[in-house]
C-alpha atoms as a PDB file:
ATOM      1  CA  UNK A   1      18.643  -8.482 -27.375  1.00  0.00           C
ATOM      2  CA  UNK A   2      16.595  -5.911 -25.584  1.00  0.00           C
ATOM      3  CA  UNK A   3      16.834  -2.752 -26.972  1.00  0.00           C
ATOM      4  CA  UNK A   4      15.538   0.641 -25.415  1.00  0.00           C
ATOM      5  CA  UNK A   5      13.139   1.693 -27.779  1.00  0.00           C
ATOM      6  CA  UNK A   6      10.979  -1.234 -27.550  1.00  0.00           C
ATOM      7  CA  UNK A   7      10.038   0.174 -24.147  1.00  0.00           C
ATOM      8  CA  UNK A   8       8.717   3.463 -25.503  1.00  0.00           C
ATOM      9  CA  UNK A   9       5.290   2.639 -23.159  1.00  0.00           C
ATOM     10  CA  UNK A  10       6.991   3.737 -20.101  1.00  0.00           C
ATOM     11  CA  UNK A  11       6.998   7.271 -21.546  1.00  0.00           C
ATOM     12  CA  UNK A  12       4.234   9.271 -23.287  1.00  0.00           C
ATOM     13  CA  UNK A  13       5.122  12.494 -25.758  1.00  0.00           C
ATOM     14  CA  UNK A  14       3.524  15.834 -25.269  1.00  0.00           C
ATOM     15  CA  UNK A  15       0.839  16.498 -27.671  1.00  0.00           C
ATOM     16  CA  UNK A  16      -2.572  15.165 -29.577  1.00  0.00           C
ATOM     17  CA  UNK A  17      -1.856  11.627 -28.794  1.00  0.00           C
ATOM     18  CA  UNK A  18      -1.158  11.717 -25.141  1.00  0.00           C
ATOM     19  CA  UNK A  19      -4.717  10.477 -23.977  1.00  0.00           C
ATOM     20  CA  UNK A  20      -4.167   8.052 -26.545  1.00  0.00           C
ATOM     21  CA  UNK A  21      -0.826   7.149 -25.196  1.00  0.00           C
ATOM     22  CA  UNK A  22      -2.176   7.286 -21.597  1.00  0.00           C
ATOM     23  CA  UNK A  23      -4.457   4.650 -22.581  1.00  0.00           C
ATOM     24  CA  UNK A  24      -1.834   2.559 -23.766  1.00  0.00           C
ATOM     25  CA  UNK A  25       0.343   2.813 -21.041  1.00  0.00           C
ATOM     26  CA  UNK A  26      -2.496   1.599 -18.649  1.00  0.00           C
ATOM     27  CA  UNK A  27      -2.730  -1.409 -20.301  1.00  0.00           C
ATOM     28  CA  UNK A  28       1.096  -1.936 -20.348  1.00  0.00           C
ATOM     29  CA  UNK A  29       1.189  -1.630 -16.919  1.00  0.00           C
ATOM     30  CA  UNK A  30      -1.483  -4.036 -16.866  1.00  0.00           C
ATOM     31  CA  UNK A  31      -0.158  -6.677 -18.735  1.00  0.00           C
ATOM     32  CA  UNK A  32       3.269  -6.193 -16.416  1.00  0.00           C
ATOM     33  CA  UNK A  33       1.094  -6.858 -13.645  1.00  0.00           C
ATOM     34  CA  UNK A  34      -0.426  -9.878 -14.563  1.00  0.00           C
ATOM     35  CA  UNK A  35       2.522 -11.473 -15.850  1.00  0.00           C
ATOM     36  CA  UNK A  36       4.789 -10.457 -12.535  1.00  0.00           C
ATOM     37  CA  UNK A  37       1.957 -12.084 -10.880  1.00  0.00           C
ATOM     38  CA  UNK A  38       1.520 -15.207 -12.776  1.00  0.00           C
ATOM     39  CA  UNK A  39       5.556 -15.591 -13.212  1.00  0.00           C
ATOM     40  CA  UNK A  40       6.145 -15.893  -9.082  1.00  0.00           C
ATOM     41  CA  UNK A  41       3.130 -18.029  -8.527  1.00  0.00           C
ATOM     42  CA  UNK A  42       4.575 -19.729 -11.689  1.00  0.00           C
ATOM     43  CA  UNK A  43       8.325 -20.248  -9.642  1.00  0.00           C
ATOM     44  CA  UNK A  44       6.529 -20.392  -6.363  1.00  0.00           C
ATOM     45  CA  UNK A  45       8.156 -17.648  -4.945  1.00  0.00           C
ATOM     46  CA  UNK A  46       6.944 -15.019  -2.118  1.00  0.00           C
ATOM     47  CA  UNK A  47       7.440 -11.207  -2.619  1.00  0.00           C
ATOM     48  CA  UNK A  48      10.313 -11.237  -0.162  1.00  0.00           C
ATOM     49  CA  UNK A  49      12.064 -13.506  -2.518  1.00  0.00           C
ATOM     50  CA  UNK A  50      11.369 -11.395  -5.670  1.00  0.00           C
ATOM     51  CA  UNK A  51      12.587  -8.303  -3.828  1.00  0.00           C
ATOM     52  CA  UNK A  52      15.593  -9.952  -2.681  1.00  0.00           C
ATOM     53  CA  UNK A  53      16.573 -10.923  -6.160  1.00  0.00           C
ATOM     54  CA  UNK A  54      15.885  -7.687  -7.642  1.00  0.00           C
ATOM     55  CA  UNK A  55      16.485  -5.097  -4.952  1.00  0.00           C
ATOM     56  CA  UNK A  56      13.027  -3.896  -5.473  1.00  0.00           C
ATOM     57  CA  UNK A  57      11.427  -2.855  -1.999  1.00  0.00           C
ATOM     58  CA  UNK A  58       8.408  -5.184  -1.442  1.00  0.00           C
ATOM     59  CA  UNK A  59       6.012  -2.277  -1.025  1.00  0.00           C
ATOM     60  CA  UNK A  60       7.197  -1.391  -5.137  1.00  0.00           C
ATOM     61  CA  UNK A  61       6.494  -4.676  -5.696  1.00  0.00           C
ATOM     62  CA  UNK A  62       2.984  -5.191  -4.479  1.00  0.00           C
ATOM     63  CA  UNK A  63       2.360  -1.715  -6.013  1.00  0.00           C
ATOM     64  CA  UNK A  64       3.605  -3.415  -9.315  1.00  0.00           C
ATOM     65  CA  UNK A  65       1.245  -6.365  -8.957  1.00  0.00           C
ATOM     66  CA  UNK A  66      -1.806  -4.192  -8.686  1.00  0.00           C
ATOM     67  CA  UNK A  67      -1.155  -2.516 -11.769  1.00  0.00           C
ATOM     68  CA  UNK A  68      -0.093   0.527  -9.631  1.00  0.00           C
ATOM     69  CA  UNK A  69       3.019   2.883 -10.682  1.00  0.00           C
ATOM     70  CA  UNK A  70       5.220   3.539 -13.643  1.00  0.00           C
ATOM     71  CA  UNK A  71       7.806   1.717 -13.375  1.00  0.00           C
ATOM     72  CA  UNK A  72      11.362   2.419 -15.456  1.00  0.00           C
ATOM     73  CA  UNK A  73      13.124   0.644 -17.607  1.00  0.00           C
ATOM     74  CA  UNK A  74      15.832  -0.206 -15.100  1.00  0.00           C
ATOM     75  CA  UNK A  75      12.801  -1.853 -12.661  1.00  0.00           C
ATOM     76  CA  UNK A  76      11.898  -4.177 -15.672  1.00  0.00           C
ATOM     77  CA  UNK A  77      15.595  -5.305 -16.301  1.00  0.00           C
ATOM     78  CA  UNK A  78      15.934  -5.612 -12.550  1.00  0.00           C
ATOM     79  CA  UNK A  79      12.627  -8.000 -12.741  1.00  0.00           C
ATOM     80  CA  UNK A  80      13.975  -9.822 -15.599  1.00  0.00           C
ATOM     81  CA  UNK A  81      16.957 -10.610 -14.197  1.00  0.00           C
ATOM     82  CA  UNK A  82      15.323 -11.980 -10.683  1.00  0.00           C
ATOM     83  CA  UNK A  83      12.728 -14.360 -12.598  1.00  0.00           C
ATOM     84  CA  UNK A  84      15.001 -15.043 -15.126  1.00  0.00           C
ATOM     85  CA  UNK A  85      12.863 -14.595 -17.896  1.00  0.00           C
ATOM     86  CA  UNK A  86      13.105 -12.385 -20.676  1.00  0.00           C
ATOM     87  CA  UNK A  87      11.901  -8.785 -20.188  1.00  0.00           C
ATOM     88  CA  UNK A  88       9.341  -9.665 -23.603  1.00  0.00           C
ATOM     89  CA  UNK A  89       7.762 -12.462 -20.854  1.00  0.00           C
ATOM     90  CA  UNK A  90       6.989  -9.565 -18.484  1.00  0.00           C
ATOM     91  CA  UNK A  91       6.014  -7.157 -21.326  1.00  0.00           C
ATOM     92  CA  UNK A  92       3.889  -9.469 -23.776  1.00  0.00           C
ATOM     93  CA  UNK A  93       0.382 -10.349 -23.355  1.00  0.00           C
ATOM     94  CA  UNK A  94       0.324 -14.129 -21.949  1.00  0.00           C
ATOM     95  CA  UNK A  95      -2.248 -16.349 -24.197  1.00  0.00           C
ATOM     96  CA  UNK A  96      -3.195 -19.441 -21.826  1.00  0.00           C
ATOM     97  CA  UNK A  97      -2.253 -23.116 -23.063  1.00  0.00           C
ATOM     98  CA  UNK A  98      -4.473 -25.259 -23.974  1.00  0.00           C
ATOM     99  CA  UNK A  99      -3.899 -27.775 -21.666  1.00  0.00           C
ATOM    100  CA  UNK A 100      -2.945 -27.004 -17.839  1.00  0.00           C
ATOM    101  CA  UNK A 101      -1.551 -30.261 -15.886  1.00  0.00           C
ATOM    102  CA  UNK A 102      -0.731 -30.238 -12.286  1.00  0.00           C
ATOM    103  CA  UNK A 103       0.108 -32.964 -10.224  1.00  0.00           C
ATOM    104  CA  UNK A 104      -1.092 -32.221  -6.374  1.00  0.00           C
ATOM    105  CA  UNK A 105       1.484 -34.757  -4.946  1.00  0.00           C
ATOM    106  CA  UNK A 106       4.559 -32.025  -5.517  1.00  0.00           C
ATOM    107  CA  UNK A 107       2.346 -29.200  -4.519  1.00  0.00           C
ATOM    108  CA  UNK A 108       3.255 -27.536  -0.864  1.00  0.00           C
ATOM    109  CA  UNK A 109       0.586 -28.359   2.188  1.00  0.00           C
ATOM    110  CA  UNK A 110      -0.715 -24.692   3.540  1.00  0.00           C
ATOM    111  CA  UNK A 111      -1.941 -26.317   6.791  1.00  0.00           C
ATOM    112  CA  UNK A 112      -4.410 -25.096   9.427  1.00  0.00           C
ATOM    113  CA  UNK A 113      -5.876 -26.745  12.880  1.00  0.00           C
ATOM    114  CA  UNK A 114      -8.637 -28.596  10.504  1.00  0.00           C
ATOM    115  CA  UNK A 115      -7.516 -28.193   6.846  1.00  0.00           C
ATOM    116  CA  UNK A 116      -4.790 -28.985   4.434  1.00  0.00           C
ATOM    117  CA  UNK A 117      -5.246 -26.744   1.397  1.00  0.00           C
ATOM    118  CA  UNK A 118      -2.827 -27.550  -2.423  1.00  0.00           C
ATOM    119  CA  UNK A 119      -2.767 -24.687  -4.659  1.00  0.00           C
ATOM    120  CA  UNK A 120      -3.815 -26.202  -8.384  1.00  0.00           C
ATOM    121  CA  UNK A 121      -4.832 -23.132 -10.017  1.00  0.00           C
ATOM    122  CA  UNK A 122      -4.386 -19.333  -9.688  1.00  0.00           C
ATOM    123  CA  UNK A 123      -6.636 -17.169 -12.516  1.00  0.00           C
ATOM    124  CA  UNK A 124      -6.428 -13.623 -12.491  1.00  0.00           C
ATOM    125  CA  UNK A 125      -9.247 -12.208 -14.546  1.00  0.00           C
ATOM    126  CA  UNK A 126      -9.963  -8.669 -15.622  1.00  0.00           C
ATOM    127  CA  UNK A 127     -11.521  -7.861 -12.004  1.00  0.00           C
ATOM    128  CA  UNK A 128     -11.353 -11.056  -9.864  1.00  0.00           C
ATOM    129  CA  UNK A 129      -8.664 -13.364  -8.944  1.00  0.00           C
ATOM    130  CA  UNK A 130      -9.739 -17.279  -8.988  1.00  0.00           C
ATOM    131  CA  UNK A 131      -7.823 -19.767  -6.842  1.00  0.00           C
ATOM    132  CA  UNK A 132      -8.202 -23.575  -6.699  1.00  0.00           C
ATOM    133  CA  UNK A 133      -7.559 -25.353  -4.338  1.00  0.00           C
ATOM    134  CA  UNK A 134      -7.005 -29.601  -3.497  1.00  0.00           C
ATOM    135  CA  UNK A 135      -8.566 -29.263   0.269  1.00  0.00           C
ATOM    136  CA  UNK A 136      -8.739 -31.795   2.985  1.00  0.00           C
ATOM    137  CA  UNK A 137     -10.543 -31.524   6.226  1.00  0.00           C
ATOM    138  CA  UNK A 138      -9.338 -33.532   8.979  1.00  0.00           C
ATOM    139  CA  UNK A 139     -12.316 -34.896  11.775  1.00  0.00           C
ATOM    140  CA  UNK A 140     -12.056 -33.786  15.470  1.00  0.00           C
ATOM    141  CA  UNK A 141     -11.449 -30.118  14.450  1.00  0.00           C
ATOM    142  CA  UNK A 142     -13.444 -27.195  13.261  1.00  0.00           C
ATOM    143  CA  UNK A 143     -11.831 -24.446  10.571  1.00  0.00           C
ATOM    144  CA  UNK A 144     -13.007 -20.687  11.650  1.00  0.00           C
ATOM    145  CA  UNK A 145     -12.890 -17.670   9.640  1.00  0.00           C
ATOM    146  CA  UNK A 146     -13.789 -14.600  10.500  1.00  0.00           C
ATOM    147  CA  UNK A 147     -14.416 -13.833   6.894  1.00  0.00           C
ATOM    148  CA  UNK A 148     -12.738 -12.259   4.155  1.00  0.00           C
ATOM    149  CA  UNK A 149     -13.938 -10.365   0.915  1.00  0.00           C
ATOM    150  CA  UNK A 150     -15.534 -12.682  -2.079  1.00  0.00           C
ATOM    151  CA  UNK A 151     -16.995 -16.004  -2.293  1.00  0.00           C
ATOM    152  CA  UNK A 152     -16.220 -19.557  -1.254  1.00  0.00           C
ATOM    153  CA  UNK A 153     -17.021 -22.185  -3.809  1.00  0.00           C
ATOM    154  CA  UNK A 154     -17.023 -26.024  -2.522  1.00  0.00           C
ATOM    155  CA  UNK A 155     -17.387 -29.202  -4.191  1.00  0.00           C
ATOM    156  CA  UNK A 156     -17.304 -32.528  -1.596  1.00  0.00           C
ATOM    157  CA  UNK A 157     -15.559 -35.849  -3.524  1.00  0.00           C
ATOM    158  CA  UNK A 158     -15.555 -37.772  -0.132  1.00  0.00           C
ATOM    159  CA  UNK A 159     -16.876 -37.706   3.192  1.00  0.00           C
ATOM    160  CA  UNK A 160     -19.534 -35.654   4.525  1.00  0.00           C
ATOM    161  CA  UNK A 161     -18.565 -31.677   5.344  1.00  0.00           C
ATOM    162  CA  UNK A 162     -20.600 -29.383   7.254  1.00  0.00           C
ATOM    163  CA  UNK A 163     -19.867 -25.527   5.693  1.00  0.00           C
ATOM    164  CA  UNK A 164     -20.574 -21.981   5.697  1.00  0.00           C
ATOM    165  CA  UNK A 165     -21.718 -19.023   8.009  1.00  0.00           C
ATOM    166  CA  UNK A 166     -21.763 -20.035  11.129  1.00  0.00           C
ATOM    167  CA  UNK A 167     -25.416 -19.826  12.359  1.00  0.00           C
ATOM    168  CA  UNK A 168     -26.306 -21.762   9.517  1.00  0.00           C
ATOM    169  CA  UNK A 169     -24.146 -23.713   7.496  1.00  0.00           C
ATOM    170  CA  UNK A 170     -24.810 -26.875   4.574  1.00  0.00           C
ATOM    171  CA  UNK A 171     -24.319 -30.215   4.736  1.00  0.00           C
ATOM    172  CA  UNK A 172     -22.339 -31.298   1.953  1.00  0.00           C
ATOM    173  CA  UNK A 173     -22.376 -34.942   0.650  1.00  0.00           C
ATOM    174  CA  UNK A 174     -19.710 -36.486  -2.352  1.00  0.00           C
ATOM    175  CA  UNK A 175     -20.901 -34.698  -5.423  1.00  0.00           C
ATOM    176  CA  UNK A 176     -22.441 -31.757  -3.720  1.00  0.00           C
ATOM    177  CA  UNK A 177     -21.901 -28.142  -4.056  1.00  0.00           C
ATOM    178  CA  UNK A 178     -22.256 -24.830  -2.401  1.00  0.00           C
ATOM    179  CA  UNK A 179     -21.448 -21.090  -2.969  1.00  0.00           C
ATOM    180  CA  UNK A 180     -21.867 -18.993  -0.500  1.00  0.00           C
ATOM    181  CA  UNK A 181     -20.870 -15.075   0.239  1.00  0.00           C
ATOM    182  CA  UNK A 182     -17.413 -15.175   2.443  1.00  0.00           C
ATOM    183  CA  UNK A 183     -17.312 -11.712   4.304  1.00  0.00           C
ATOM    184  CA  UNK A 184     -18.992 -12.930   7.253  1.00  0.00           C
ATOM    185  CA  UNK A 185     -17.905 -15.469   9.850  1.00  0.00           C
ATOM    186  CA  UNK A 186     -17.836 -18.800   8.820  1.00  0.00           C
ATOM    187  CA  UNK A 187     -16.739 -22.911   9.336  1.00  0.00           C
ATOM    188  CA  UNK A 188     -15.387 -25.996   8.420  1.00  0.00           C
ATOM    189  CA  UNK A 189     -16.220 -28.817  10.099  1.00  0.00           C
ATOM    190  CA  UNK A 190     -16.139 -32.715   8.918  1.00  0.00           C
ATOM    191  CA  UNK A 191     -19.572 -35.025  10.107  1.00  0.00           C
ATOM    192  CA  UNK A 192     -17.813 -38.306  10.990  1.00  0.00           C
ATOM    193  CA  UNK A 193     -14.752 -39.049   9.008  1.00  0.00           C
ATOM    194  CA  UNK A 194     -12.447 -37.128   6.855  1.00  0.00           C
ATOM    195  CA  UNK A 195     -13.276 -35.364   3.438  1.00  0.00           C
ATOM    196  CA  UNK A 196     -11.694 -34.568   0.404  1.00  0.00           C
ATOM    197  CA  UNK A 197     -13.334 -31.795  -1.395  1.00  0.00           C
ATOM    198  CA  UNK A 198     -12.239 -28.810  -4.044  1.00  0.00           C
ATOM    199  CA  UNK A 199     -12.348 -25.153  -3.024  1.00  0.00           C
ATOM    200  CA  UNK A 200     -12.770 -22.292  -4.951  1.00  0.00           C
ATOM    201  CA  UNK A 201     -11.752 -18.990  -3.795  1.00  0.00           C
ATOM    202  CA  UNK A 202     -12.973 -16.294  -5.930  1.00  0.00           C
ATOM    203  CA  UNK A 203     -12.277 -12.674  -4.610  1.00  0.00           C
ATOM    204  CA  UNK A 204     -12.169  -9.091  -6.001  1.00  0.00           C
ATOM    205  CA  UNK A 205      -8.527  -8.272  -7.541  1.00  0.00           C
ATOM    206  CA  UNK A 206      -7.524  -5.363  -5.381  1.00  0.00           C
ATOM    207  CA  UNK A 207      -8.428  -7.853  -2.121  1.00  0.00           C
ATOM    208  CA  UNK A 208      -5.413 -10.032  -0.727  1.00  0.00           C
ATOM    209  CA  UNK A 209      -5.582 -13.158  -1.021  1.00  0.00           C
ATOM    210  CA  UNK A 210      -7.801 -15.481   2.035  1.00  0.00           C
ATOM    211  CA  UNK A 211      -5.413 -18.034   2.284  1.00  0.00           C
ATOM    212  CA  UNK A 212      -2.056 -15.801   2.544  1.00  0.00           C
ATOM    213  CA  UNK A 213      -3.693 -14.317   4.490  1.00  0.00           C
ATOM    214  CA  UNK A 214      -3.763 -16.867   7.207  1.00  0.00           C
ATOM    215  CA  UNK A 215       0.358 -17.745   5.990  1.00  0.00           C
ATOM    216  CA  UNK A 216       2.316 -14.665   6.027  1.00  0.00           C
ATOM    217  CA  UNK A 217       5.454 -16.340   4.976  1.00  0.00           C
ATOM    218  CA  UNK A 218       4.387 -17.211   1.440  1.00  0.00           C
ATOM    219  CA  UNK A 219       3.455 -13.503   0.789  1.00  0.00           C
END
C-alpha cells in the first residue's frame, strides 16, 4: 500500500532546509519524468492515450515529461492507475537491465515515401535523448528532411545508401558509417538496390522527437 507520507517530495517545509529540499524535489520530478517517459514508450502508447486513461490534459502531460511542474499526489495516483504500475515505478530511480532483447519482427513500421523506420531502442540521458532505429530504404525514392535539431548517426549492413546534407552527401557501403549535424536540409537516397542500415537519432532532451515529428498520431 501507498501511503501519503512517502510522497513528502511534492511539498517542501518553510525554513533552513528548503534549498535543500528544493534540490530534492528537482530531482523527484526528474526521476517522474524519465520513468513516465520510459513507461509509455515501454506500453507503446501515445500521449493521447495516457491522457485518456488518466484524465490528465495532454499539455500536463508533456509538461510532466520534461521534468516541468509539480505535480500532486492525486496526478501520480491518476498516472498509476493509467499505466498500471505501481506509483513506486513512477517514483523510484529505474537501474537499466543488464540485458535488453528486442525482436524487430513485432515492432510497428513508421513508414515514409522512401523509408521504413523500427523503433529498437529509446535512451534518455541526463541531456540528450538516443533513439535506435531498424531502417530500410526502399530504391526509386528519395527521403527529404528539412532538418531537425541533433545528429543523425548511420551504419549501412546492406546495399549501398547515398546520405546527408543535400549539396553534399556520403556514400555509404555495408559496414560504413557516418555522423553528420541534422539541422540543415538533408537526404536519403538508395544507389541501385535496397539497403538495410541502423539509424541513430541523437537529439537535445527539450527537442521533440525527428521521427514523431513526421507521425503525429504516435505523439
Amino acid at each position: 500500500m501507498w501511503h501519503a507520507d512517502r510522497v513528502r517530495w511534492i511539498v517542501c517545509p518553510v525554513g533552513s532546509f528548503v534549498g535543500r529540499c528544493r534540490m530534492a524535489q528537482l530531482e523527484a520530478v526528474g526521476v517522474l519524468a524519465a520513468n513516465l517517459r520510459a513507461l509509455r514508450a515501454d506500453q507503446g502508447l501515445s500521449l493521447s492515450e495516457v491522457a485518456r486513461r488518466s484524465g490528465i490534459a495532454k499539455g500536463t502531460l508533456s509538461q510532466l515529461e520534461s521534468g516541468v511542474g509539480n505535480p500532486t499526489i492525486q496526478t501520480v495516483f491518476s498516472l498509476s492507475n493509467a499505466l498500471q504500475v505501481p506509483v513506486s515505478t513512477l517514483l523510484t530511480e529505474r537501474t537499466e537491465p543488464d540485458v535488453v532483447l528486442v525482436r524487430s519482427a513485432g515492432l510497428e513500421v513508421l513508414s515514409s515515401n522512401a523509408v521504413d523506420l523500427r523503433m529498437l531502442r529509446r535512451l534518455d540521458l541526463t541531456s540528450a535523448v538516443l533513439e535506435v532505429y531498424d531502417q530500410r530504404v526502399r530504391p526509386g525514392e528519395v527521403q527529404h528532411s528539412h532538418g531537425h535539431p541533433g545528429r543523425e548517426h548511420v551504419v549501412v549492413t546492406e546495399g549501398t545508401l547515398r546520405v546527408g546534407p543535400v549539396d553534399a552527401p556520403y556514400e555509404l557501403g555495408p559496414g560504413d558509417y557516418v555522423c553528420f549535424p541534422a539541422q540543415g536540409p538533408h537526404t536519403y537516397e538508395t544507389v541501385g538496390g535496397p539497403v538495410t542500415s541502423v539509424l541513430l537519432l541523437e537529439y537535445p532532451s527539450e527537442a521533440e522527437s525527428p521521427v514523431l515529428r513526421h507521425h503525429p498520431s504516435l505523439a
